[in-house]
Protein backbone atom coordinates (compact mmCIF):
# COMPACT_ATOMS: atom_id res chain seq x y z
CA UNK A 1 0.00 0.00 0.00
CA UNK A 2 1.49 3.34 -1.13
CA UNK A 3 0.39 6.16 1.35
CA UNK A 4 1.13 9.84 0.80
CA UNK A 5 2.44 12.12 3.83
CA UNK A 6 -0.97 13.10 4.51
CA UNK A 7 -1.35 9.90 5.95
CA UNK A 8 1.05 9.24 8.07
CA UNK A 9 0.63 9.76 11.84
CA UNK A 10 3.13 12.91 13.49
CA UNK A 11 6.29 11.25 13.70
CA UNK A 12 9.34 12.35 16.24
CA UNK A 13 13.17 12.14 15.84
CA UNK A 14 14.55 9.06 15.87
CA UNK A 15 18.52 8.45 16.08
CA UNK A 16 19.56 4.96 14.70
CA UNK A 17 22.78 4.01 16.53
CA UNK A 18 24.98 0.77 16.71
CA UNK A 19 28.16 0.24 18.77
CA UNK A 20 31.30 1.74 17.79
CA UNK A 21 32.80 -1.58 16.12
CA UNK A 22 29.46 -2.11 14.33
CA UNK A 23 29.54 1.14 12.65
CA UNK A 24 33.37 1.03 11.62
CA UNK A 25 32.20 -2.42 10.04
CA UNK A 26 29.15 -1.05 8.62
CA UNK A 27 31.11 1.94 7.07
CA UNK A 28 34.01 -0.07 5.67
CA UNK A 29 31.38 -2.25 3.77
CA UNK A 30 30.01 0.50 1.73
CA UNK A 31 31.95 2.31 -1.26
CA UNK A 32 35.30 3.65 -0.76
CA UNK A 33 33.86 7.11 -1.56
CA UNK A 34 30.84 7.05 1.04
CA UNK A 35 32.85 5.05 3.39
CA UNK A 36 35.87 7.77 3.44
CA UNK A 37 33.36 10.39 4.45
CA UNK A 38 31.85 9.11 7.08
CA UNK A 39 34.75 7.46 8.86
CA UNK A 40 35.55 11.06 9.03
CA UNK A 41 32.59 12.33 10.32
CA UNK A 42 32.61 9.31 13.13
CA UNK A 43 33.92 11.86 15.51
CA UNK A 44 31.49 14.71 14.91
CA UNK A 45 28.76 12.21 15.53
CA UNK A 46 30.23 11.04 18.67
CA UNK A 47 30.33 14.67 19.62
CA UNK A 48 26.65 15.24 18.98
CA UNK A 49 25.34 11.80 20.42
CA UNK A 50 24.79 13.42 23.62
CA UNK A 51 22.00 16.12 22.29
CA UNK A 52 20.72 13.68 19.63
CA UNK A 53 19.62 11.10 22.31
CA UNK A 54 18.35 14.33 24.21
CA UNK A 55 16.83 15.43 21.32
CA UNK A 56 15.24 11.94 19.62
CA UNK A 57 14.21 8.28 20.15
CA UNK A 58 17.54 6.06 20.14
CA UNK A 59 16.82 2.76 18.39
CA UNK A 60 19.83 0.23 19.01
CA UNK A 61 20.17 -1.07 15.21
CA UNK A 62 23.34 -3.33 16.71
CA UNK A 63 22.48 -7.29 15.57
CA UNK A 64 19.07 -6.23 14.03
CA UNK A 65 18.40 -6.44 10.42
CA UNK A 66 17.56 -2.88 8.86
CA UNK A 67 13.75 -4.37 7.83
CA UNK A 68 13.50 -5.46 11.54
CA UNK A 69 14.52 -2.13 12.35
CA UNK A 70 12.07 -0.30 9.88
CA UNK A 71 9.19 -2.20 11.02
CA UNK A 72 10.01 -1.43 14.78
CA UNK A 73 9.90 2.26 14.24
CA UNK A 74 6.38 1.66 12.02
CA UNK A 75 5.28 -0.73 14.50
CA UNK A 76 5.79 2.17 17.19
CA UNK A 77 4.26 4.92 15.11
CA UNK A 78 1.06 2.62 14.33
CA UNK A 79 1.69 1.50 10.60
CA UNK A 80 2.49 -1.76 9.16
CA UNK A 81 3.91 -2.66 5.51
């Protein structure tokens, strides 16, 4: 079912996040362009984790499949695909 953004229920921040060695893995598996970038940026997030858990709903995406992870956050704003 295809839904427009009228339909969708208000939605707030939420701040995927996986441990540190998860991430580097993560990272290093995508293209060398992409994965260059944000091994750089690694330490600005760190910075900012403190006022983006503040800020948002942390979802721990360590071990869990990203369509697990999708349909969690859904799940928790009441839709279902």
């Amino acid at each position: 079912m295809l839904c427009t953004v009228s339909d969708l229920p208000e939605l707030g921040d939420f701040v995927l996040h996986t441990d540190q060695d998860t991430l580097a893995r993560r990272i290093e598996a995508d293209d060398a362009a992409a994965s260059n970038w944000r091994m750089k940026h690694l330490p600005a997030y760190r910075e900012a984790f403190p006022w983006l858990s503040r800020e948002g709903h942390v979802v721990d995406t360590t071990g869990t499949p990203p369509a697990q992870v999708a349909r969690s956050i859904a799940a928790g704003a009441g839709l279902t695909f």
